[in-house]
C-alpha atoms as a PDB file:
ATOM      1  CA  UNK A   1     -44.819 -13.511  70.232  1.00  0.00           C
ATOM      2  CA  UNK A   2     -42.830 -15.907  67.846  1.00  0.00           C
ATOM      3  CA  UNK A   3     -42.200 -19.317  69.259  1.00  0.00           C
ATOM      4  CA  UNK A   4     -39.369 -22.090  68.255  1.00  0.00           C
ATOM      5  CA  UNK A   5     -40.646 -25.430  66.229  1.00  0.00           C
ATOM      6  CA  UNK A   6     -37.766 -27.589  65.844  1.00  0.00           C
ATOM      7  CA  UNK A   7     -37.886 -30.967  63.762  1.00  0.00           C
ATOM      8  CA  UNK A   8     -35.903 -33.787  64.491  1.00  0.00           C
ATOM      9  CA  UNK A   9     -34.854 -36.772  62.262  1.00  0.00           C
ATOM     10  CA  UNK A  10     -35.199 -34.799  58.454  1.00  0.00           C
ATOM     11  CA  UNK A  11     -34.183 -37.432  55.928  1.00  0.00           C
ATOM     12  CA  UNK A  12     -30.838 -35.830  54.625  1.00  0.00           C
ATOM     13  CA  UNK A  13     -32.284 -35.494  51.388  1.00  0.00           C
ATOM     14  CA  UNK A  14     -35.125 -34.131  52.223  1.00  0.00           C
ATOM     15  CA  UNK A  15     -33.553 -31.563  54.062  1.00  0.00           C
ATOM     16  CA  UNK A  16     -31.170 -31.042  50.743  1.00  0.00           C
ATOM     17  CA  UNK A  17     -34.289 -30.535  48.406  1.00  0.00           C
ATOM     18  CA  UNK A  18     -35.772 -28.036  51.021  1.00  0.00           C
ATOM     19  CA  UNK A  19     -32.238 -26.124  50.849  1.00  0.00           C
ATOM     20  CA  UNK A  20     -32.021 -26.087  47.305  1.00  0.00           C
ATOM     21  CA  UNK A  21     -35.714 -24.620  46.591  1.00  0.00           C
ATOM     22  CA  UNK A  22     -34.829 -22.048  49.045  1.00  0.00           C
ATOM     23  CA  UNK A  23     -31.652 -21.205  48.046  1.00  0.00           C
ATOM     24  CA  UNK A  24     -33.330 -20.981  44.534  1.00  0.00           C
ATOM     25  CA  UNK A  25     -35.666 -18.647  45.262  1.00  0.00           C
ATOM     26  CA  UNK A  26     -33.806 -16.429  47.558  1.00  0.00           C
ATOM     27  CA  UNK A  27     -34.838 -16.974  50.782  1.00  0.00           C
ATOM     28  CA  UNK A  28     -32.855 -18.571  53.715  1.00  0.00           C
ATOM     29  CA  UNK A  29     -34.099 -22.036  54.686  1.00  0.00           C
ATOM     30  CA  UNK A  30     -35.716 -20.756  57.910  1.00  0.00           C
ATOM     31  CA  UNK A  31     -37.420 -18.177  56.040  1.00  0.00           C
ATOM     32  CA  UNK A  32     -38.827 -20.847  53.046  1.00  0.00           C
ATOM     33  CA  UNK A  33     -40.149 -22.929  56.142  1.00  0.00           C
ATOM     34  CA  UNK A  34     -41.454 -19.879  57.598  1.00  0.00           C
ATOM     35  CA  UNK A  35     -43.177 -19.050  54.555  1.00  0.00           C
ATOM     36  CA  UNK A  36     -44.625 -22.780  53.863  1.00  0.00           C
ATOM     37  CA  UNK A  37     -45.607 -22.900  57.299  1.00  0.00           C
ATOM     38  CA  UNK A  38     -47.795 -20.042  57.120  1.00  0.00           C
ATOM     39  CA  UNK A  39     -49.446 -21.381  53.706  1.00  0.00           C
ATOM     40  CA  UNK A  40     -50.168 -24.782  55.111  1.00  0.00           C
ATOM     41  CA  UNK A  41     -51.724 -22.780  58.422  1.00  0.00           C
ATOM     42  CA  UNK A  42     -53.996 -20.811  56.264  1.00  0.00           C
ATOM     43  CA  UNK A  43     -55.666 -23.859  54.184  1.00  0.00           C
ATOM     44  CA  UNK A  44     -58.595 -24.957  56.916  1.00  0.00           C
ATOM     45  CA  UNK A  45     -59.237 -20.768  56.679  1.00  0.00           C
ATOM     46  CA  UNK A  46     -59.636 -21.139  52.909  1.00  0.00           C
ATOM     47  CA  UNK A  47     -61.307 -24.725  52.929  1.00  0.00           C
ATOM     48  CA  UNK A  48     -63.974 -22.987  55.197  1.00  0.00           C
ATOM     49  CA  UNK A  49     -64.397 -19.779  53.291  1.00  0.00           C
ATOM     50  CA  UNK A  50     -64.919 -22.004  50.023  1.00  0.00           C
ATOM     51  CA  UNK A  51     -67.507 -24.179  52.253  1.00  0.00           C
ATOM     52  CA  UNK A  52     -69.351 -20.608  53.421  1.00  0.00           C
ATOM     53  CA  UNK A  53     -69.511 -19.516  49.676  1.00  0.00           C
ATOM     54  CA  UNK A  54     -71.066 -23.157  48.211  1.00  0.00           C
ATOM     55  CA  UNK A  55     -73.314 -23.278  51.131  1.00  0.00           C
ATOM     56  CA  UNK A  56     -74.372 -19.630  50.425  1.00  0.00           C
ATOM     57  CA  UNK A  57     -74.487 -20.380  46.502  1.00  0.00           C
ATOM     58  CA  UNK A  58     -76.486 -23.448  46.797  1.00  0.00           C
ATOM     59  CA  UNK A  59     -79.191 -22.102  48.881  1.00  0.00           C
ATOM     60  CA  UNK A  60     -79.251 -18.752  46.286  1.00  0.00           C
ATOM     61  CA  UNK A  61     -79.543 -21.466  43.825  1.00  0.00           C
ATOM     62  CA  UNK A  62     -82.228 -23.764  45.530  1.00  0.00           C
ATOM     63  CA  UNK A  63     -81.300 -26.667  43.860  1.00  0.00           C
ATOM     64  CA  UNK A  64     -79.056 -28.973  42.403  1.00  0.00           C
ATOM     65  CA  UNK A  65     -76.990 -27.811  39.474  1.00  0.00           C
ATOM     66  CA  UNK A  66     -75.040 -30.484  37.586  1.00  0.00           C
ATOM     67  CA  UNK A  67     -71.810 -30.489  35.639  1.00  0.00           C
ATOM     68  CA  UNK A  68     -72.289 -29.775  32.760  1.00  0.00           C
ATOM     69  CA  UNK A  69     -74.480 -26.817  33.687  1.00  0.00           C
ATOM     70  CA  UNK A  70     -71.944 -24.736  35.678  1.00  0.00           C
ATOM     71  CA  UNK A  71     -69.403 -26.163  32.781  1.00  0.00           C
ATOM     72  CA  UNK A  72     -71.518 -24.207  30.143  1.00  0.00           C
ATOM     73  CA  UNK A  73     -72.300 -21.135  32.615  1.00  0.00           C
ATOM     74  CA  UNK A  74     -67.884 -20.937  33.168  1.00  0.00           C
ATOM     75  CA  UNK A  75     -67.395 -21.065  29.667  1.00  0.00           C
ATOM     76  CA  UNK A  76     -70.223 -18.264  28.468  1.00  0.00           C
ATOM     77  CA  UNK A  77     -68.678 -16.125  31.295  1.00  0.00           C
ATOM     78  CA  UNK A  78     -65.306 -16.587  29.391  1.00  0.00           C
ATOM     79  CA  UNK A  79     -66.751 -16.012  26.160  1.00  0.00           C
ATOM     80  CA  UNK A  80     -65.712 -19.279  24.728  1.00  0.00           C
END
C-alpha cells in the first residue's frame, strides 16, 4: 500500500530547482521525489552492508592494515 507524504513550506526556489532537474531528466516532479525518496531510504541498508563486509574483512584479515597498504593492494589489482 502507497501512502501520501506531503511537505509544507518548500522555499519557492527550492521547489523551482527540484522542477527543473526533473523536468530535465524526464520525469514528473512527483516521480523525481519518488525516486530520491527511495535512494535516501536505501542508504542505512547500504551503510550496514558496507559495515557487515569491513567487519567480515577485518576479522579475515586479523589485523590492522594501514593506508598505504590497501592503497598499493587497489592499485596492483588495477595494474597500475
Amino acid at each position: 500500500m502507497s501512502r501520501v507524504i506531503q511537505i509544507r513550506d518548500v522555499p519557492d526556489e527550492v521547489h523551482e530547482a527540484l522542477a527543473h532537474t526533473a523536468g530535465a531528466q524526464g520525469l514528473s516532479l512527483t516521480r523525481y521525489l519518488l525516486r530520491e525518496l527511495e535512494h535516501l531510504a536505501r542508504q542505512p541498508q547500504i551503510a550496514r552492508a558496507n559495515a557487515t563486509v569491513i567487519r567480515t574483512t577485518q576479522a579475515q584479515v586479523q589485523g590492522g592494515v594501514d593506508r598505504d597498504t590497501i592503497l598499493a593492494a587497489l592499485h596492483e589489482g588495477r595494474g597500475e
